[in-house]
Protein backbone atom coordinates (compact mmCIF):
# COMPACT_ATOMS: atom_id res chain seq x y z
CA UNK A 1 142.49 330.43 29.89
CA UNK A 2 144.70 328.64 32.51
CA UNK A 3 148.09 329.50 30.49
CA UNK A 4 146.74 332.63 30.26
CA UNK A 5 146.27 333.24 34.23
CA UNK A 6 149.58 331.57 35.63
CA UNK A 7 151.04 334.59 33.10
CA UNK A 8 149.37 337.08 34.44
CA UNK A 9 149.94 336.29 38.12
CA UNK A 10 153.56 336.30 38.09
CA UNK A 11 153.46 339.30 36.35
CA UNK A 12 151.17 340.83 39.34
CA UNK A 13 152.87 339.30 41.85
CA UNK A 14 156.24 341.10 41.00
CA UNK A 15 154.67 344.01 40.61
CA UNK A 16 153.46 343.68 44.18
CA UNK A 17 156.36 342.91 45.86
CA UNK A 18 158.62 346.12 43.98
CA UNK A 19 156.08 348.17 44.99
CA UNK A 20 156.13 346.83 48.65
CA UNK A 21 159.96 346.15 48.58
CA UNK A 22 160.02 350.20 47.60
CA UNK A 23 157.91 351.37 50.01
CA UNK A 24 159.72 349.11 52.67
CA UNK A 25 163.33 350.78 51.62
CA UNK A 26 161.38 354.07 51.90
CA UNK A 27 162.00 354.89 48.34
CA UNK A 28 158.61 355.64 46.91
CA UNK A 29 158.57 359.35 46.58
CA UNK A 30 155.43 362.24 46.43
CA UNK A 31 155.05 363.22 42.52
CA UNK A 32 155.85 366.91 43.69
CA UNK A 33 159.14 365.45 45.12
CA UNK A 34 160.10 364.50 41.62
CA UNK A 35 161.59 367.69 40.03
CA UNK A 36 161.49 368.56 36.35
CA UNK A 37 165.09 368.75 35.41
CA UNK A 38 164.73 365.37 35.68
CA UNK A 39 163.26 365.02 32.42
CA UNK A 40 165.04 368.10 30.79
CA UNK A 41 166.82 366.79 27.52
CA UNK A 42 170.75 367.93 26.62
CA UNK A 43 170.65 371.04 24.34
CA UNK A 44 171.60 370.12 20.11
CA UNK A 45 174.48 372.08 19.55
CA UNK A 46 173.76 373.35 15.80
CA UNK A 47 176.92 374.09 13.20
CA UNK A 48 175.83 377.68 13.20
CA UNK A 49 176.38 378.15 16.39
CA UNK A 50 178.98 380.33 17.44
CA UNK A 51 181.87 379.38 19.63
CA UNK A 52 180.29 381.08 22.61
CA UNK A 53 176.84 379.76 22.20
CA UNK A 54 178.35 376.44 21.37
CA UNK A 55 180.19 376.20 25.20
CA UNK A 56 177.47 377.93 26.74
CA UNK A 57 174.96 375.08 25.51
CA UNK A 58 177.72 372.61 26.86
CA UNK A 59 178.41 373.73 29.94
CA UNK A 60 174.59 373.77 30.21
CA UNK A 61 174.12 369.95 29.24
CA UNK A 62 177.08 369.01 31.71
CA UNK A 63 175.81 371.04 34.34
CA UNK A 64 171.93 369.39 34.04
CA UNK A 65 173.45 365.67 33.72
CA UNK A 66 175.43 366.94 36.55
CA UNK A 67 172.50 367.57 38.90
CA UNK A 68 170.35 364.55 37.75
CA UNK A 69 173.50 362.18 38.79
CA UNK A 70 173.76 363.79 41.94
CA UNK A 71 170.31 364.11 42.83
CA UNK A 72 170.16 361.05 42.36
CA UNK A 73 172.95 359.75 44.75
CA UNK A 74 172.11 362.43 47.18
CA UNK A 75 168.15 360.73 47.49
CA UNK A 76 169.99 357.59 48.41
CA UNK A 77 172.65 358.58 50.83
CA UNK A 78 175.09 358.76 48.69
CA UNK A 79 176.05 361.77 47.76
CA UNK A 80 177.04 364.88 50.43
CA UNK A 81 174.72 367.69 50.46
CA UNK A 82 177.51 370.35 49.58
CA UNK A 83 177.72 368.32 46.00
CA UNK A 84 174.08 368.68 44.85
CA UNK A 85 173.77 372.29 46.24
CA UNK A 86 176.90 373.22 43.92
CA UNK A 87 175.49 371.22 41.24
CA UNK A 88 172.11 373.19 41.48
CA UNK A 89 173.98 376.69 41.56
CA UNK A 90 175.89 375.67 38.52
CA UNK A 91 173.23 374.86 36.73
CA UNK A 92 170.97 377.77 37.57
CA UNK A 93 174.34 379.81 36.63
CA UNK A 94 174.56 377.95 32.97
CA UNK A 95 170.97 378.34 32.69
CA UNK A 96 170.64 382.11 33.32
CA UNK A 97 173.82 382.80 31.23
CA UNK A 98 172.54 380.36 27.89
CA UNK A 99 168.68 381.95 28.69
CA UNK A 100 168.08 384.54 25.52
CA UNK A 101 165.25 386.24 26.92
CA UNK A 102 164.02 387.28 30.88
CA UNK A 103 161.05 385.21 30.20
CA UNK A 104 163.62 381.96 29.54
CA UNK A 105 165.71 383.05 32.37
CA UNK A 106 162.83 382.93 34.35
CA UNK A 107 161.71 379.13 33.43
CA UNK A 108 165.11 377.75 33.97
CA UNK A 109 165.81 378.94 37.13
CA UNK A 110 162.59 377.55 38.22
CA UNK A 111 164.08 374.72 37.59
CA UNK A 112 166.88 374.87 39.78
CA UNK A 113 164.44 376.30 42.48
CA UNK A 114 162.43 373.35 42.03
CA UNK A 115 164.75 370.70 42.52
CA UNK A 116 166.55 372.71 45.26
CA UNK A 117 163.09 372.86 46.91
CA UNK A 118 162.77 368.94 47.07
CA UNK A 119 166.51 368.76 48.02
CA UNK A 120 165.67 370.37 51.01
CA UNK A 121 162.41 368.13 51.43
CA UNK A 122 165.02 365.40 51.44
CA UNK A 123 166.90 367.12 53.77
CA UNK A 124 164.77 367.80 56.08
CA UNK A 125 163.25 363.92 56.36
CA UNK A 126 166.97 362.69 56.49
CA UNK A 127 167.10 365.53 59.21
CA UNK A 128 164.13 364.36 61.54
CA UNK A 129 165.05 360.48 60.82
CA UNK A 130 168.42 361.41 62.48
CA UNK A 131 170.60 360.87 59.23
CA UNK A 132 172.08 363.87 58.73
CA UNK A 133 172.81 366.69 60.88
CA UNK A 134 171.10 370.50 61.02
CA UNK A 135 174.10 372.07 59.17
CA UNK A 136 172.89 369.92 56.32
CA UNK A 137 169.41 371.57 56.57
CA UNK A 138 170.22 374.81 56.55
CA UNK A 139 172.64 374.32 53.57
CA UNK A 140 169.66 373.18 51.75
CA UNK A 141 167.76 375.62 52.80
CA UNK A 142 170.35 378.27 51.92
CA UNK A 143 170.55 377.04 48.42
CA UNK A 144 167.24 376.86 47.82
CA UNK A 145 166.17 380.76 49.35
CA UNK A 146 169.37 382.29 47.19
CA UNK A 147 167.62 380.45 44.15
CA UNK A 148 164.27 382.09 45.39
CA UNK A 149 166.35 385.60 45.67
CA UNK A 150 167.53 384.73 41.59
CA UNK A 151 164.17 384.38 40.58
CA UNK A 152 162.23 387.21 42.17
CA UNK A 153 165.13 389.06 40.34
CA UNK A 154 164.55 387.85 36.97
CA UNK A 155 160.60 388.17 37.07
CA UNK A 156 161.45 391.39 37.77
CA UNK A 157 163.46 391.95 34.85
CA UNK A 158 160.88 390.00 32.85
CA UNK A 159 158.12 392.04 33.73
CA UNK A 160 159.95 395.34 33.53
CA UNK A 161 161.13 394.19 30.01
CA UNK A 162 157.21 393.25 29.10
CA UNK A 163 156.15 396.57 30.01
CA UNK A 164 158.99 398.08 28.05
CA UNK A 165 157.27 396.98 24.74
């Protein structure tokens, strides 16, 4: 029982003290912060696929290790805003293009909206904290309502082709 509990506390007590060290550094972040290209997995690139559909899926897996990188570094200071706002265009534009339907076009470039939108929730703390400066802001913000624009465009064209049927 003893061997067992001097195990267990250690274990605890680190625990403790990255989860304090983190929230010290500021680095803990709100689950809706955390955006789902995060998690997306690179596209298989089959034999059969032609040459076109065979770039298209690698620009596409570039483009989405692109933006995890740089969300990444951006999130930690690291990174200049202009980077991760090109890196979110260029994937929403390797997205739309690879998309085969208006209903997939749709779900991707939720994805870019979504990690634009905590971009700019980023932004906007490093903003108020004094750490970056209001052009910064707005570029986020830019990015993220011409992503908004994109995707009121493509549900459109998803419901228009739905109702088509």
């Amino acid at each position: 029982m003893v061997a067992l509990r001097s195990r267990i506390s250690p274990i605890i007590l680190l625990a403790m003290l990255i989860a304090l060290t983190g929230a010290a550094l500021g680095q803990e972040r709100p689950v809706s912060e955390i955006p789902a290209i995060l998690t997306v997995k690179p596209l298989e690139i089959a034999d059969s696929d032609s040459e076109l559909r065979r770039l298209l899926k690698e620009r596409y897996n570039e483009a989405t290790a692109q933006v995890k990188d740089l969300y990444e570094l951006y999130r930690r200071g690291r990174a200049p805003i202009n980077d991760i706002s090109y890196a979110i265009e260029a994937f929403a534009d390797a997205a739309g293009e690879l998309a085969e339907t208006p209903a997939a076009k749709v779900s991707e470039l939720e994805l870019a909206r979504d990690v634009a939108k905590a971009v700019e929730v980023i932004t906007k703390r490093k903003f108020d904290a004094g750490q970056e400066p209001r052009i910064a802001l707005q570029h986020a913000r830019i990015c993220r309502l011409g992503l908004d624009i994109r995707l009121v465009h493509a549900r459109e064209a998803a419901k228009a082709a739905r109702e088509a049927k």
